[in-house]
N, C-alpha and C. Protein backbone atom coordinates (compact mmCIF):
# COMPACT_ATOMS: atom_id res chain seq x y z
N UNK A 1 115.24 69.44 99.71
CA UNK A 1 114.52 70.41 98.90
C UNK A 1 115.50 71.02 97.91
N UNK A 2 115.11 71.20 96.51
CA UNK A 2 116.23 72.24 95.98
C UNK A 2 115.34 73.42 96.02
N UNK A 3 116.98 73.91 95.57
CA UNK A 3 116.93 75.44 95.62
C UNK A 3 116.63 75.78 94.18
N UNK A 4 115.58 77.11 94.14
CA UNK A 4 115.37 77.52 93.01
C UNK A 4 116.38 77.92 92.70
N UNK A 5 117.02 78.79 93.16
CA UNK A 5 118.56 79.83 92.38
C UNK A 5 119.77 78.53 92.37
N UNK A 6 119.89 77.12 92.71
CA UNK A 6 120.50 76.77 92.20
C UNK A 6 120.77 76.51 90.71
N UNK A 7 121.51 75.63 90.48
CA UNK A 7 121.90 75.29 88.76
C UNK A 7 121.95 73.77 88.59
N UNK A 8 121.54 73.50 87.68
CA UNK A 8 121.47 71.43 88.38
C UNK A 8 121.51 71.48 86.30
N UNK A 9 122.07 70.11 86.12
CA UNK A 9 121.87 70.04 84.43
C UNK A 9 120.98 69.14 83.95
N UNK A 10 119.19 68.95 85.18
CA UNK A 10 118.48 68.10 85.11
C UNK A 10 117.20 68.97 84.49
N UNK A 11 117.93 70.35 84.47
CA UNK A 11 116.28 71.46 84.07
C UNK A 11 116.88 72.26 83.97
N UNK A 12 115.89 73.28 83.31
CA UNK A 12 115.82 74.90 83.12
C UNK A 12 115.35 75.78 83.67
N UNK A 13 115.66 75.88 84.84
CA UNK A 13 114.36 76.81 85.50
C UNK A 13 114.10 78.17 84.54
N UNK A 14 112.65 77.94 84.28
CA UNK A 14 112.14 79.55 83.76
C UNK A 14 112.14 80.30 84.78
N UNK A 15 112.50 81.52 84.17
CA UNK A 15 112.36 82.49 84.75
C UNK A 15 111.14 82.99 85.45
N UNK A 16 110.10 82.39 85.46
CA UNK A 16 108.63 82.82 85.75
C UNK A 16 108.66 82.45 87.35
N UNK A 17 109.07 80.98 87.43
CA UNK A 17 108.96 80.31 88.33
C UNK A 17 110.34 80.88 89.55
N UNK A 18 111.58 81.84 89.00
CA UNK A 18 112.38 81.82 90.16
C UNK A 18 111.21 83.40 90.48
N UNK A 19 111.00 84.34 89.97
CA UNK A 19 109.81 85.59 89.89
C UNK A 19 109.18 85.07 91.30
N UNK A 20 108.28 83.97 90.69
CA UNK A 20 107.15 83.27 91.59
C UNK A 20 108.09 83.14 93.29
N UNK A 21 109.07 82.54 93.00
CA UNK A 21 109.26 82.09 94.36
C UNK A 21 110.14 83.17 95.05
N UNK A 22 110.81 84.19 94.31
CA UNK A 22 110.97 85.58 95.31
C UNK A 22 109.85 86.41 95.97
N UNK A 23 108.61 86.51 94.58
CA UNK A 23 107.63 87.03 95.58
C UNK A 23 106.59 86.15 96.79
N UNK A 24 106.72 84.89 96.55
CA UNK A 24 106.38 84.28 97.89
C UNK A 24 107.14 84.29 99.35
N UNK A 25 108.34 84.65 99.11
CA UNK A 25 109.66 84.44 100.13
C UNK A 25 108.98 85.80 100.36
N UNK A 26 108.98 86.78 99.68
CA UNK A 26 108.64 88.57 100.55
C UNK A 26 107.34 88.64 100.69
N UNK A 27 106.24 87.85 100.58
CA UNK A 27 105.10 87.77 101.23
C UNK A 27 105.31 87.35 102.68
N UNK A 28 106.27 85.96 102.98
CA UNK A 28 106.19 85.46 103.87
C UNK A 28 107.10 86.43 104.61
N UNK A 29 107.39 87.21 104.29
CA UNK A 29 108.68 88.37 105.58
C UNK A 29 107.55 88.71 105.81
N UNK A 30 106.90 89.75 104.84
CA UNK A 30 105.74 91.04 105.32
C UNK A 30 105.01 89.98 106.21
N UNK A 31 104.48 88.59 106.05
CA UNK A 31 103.24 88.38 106.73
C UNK A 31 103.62 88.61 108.49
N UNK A 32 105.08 87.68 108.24
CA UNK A 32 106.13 87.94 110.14
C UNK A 32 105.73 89.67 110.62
N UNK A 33 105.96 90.09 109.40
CA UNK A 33 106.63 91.63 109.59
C UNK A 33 104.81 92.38 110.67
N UNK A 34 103.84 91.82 110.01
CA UNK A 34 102.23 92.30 110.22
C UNK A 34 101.98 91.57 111.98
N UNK A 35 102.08 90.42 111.64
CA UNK A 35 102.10 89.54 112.63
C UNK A 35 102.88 90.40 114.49
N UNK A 36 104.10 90.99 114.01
CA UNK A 36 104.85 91.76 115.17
C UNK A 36 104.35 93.13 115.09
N UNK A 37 103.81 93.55 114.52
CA UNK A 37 103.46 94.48 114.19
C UNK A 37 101.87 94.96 115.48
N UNK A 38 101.24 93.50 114.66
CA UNK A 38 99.75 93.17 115.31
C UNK A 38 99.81 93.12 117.15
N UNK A 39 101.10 92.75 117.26
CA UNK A 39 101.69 92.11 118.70
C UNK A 39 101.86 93.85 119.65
N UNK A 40 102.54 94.15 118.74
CA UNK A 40 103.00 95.69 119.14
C UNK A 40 101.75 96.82 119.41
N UNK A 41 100.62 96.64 117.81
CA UNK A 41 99.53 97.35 118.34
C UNK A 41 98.47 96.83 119.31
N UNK A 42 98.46 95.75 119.94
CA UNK A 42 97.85 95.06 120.88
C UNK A 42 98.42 95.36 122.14
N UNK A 43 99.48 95.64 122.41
CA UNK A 43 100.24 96.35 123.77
C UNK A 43 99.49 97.65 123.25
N UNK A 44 99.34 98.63 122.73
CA UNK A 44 99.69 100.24 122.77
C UNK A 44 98.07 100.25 123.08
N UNK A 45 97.04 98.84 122.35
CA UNK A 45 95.77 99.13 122.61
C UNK A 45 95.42 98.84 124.05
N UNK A 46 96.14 97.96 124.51
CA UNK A 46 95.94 97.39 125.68
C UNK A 46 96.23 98.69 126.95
N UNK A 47 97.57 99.94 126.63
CA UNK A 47 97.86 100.80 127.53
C UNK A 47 96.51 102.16 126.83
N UNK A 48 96.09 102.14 125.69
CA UNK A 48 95.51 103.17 125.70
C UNK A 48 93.93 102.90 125.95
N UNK A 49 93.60 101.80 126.34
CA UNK A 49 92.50 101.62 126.48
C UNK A 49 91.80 102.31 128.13
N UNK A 50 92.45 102.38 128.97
CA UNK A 50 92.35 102.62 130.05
C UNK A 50 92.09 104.76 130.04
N UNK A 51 92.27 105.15 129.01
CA UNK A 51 92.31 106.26 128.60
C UNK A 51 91.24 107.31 128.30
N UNK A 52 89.85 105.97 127.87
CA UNK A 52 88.60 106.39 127.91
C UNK A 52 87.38 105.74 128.71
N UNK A 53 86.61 106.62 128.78
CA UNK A 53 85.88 105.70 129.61
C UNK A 53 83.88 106.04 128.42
N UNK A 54 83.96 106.90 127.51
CA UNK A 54 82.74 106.84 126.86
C UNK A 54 81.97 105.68 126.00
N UNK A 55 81.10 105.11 125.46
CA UNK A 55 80.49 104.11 125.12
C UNK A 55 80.97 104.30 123.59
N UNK A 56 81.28 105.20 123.18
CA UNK A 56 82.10 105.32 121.65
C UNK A 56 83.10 104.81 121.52
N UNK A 57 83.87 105.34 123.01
CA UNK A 57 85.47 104.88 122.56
C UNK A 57 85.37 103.54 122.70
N UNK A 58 84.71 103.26 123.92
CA UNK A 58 84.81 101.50 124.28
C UNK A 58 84.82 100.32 122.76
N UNK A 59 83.52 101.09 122.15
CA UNK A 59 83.02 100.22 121.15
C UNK A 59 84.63 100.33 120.07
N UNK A 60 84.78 101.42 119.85
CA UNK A 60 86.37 101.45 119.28
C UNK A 60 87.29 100.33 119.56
N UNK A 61 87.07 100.59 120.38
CA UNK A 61 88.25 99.41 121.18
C UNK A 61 88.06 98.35 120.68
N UNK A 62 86.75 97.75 121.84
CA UNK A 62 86.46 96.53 120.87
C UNK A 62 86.46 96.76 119.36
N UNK A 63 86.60 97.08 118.43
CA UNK A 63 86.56 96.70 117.17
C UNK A 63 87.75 96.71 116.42
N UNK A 64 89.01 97.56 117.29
CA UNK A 64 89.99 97.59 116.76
C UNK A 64 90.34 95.96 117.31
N UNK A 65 90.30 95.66 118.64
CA UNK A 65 90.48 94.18 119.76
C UNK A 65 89.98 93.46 118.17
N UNK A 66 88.74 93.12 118.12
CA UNK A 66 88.44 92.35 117.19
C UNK A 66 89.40 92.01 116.04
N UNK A 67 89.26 92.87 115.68
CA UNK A 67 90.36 93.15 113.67
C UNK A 67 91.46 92.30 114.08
N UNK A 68 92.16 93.19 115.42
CA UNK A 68 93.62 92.25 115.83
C UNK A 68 93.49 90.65 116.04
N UNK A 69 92.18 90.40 117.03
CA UNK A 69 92.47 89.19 117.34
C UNK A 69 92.53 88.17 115.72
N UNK A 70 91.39 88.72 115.12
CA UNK A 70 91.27 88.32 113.97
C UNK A 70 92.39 87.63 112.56
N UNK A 71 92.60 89.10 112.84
CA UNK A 71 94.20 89.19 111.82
C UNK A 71 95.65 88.45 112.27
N UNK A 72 95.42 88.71 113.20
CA UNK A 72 96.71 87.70 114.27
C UNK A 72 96.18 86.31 114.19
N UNK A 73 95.55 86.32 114.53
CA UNK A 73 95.04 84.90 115.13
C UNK A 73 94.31 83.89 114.24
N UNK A 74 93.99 84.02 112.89
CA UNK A 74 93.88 83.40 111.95
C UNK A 74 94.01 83.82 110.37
N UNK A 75 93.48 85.03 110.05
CA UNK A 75 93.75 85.02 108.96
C UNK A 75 95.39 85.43 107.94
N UNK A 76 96.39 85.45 108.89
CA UNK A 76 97.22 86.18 108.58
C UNK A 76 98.01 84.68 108.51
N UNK A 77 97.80 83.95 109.77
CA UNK A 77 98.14 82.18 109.83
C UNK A 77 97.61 81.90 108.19
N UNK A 78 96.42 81.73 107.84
CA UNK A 78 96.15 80.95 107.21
C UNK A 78 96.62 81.44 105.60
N UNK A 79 97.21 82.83 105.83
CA UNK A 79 98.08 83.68 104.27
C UNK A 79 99.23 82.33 104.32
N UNK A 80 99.53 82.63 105.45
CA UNK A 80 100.67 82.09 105.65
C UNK A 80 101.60 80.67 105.37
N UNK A 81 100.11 79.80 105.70
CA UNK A 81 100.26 78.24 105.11
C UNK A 81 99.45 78.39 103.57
N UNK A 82 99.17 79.11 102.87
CA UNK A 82 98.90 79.09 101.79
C UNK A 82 99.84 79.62 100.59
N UNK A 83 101.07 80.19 101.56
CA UNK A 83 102.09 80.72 100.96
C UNK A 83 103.50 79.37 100.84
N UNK A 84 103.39 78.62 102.26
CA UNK A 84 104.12 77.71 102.63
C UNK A 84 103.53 76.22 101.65
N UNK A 85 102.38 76.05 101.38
CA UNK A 85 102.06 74.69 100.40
C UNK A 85 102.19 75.80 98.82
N UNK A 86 102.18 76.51 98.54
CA UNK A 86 102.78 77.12 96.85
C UNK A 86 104.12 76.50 97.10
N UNK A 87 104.91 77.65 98.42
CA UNK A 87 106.10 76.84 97.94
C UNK A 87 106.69 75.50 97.88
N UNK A 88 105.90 74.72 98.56
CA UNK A 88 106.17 73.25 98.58
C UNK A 88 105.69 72.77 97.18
N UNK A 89 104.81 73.41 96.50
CA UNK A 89 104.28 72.65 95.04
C UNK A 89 105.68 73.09 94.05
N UNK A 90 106.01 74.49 94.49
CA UNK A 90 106.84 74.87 93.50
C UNK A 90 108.31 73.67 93.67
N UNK A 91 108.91 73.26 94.64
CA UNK A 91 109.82 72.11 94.62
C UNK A 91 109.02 71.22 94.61
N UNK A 92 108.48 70.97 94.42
CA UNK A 92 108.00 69.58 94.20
C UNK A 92 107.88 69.09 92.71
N UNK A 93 107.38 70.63 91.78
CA UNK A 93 107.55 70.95 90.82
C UNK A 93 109.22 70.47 90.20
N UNK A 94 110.07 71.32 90.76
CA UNK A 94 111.45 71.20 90.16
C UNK A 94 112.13 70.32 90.81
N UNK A 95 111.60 69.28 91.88
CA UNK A 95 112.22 67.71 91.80
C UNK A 95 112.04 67.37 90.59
N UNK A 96 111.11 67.41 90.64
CA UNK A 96 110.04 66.32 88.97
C UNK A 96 110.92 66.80 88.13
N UNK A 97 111.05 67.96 87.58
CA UNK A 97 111.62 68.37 86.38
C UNK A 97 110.67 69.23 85.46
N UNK A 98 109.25 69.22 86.57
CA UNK A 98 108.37 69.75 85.35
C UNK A 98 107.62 71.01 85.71
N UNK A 99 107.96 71.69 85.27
CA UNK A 99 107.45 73.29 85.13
C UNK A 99 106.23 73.51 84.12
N UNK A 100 105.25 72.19 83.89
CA UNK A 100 104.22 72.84 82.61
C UNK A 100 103.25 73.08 83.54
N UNK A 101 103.02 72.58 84.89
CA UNK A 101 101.68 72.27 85.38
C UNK A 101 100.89 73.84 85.64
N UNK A 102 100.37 74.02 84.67
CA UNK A 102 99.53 75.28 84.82
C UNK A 102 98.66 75.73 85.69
N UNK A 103 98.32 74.42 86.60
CA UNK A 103 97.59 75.09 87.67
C UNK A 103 98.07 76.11 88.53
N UNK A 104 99.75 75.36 88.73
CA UNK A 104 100.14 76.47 89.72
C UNK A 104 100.60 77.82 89.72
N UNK A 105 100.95 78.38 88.07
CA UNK A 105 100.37 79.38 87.59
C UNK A 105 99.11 79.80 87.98
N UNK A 106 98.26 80.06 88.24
CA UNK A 106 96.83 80.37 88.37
C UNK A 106 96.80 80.44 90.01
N UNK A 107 97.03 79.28 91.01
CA UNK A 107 97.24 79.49 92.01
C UNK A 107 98.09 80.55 92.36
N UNK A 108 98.89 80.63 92.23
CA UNK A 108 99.90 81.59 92.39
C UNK A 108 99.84 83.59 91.83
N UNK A 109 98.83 83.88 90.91
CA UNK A 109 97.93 84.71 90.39
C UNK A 109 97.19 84.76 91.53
N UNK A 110 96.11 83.72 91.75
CA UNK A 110 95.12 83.82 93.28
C UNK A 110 95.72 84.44 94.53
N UNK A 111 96.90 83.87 94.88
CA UNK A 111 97.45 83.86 96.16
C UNK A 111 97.79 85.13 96.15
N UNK A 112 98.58 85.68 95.03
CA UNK A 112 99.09 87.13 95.01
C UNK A 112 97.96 88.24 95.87
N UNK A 113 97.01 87.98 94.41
CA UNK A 113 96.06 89.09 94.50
C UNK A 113 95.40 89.04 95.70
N UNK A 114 94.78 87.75 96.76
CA UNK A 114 94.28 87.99 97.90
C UNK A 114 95.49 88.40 98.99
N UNK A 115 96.98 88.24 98.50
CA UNK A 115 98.15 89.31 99.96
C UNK A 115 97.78 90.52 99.31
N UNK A 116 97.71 91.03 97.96
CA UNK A 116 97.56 92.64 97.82
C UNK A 116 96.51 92.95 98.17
N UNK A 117 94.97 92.40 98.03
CA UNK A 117 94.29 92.73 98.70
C UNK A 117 93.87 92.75 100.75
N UNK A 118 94.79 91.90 100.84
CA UNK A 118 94.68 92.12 102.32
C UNK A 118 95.65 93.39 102.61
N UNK A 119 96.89 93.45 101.77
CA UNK A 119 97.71 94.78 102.31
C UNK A 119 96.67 95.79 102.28
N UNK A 120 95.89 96.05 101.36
CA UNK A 120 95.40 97.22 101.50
C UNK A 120 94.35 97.40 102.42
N UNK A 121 93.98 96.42 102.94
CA UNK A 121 92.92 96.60 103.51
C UNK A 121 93.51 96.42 105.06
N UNK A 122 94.65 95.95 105.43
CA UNK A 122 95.98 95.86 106.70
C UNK A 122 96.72 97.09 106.54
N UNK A 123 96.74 98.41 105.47
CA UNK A 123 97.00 99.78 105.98
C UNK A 123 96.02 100.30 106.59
N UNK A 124 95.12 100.32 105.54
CA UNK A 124 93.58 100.98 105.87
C UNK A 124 93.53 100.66 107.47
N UNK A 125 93.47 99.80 107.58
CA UNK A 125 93.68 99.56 109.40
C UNK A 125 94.49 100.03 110.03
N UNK A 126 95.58 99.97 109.61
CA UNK A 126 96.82 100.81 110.16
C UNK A 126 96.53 102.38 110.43
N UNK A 127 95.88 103.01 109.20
CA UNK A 127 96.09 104.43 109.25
C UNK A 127 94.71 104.78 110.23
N UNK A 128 93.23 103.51 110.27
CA UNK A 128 92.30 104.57 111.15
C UNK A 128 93.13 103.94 112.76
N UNK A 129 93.83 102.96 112.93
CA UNK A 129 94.21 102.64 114.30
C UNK A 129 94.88 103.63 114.55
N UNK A 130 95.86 104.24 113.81
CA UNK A 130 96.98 105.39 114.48
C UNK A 130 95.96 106.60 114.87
N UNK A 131 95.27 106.65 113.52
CA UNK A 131 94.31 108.03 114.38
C UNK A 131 93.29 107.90 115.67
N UNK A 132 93.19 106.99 116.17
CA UNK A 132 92.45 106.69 116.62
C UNK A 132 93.02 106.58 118.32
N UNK A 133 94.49 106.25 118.13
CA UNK A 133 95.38 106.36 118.78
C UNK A 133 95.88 108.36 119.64
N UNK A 134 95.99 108.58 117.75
CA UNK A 134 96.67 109.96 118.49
C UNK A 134 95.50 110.88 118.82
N UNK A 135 94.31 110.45 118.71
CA UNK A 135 93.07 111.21 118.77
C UNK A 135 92.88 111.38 120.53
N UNK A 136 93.44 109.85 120.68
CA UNK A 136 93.23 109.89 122.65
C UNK A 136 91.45 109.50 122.98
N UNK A 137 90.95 110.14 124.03
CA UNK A 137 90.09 109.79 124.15
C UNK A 137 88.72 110.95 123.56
């Protein structure tokens, strides 16, 4: 594989494209980073669940259970290999030598905007799970 930040006298890497492949490399930390994260609030749900016993909280539970299994267990996977084939197009790209193919511009626009939109919607979860947490039963 090359390296984008290398120097080779077979191309030019634009600048667009080394951009592109730093912010895919810090997608793929944060996605690890959510992933242990998900692991961690699945223990704290697992000890605070025993905490209530009303048909509100239960349903809580389950729905926070849900989101996690959810988010863990596939959609955070599937950020994940969609982050891992960009970067395989992007060398595959600068074997070739050719940086025009505009699709992956556009892909790479797509991919962004659905991790920013999942961050926000993976705090939003974050902030009603904590309350929900320090609320108790």
């Amino acid at each position: 594989m090359i390296s984008v930040l290398g120097t080779t006298s077979k191309y030019i890497l634009q600048p667009g494209l080394v951009e592109m492949h730093r912010f895919t490399l810090e997608w793929l930390s944060a996605a690890e980073l959510w992933k242990r994260e998900l692991v961690f609030y699945q223990k704290l749900l697992d000890r605070h669940n025993s905490t209530g016993s009303t048909v509100e909280f239960k349903k809580q539970v389950d729905h926070f259970q849900n989101l996690i299994i959810y988010y863990n267990g596939e959609l955070i996977g599937l950020l994940q290999k969609k982050l891992r084939d960009h970067e395989r197009t992007l060398a595959h790209m600068l074997q070739k030598g050719d940086e025009t193919d505009t699709e992956y511009y556009k892909e790479h626009d797509g991919i962004m905007e659905e991790l920013n939109s999942f961050q926000r919607v993976y705090l939003e979860f974050k902030h009603t799970f904590y309350e929900f947490i320090e609320k108790g039963t």
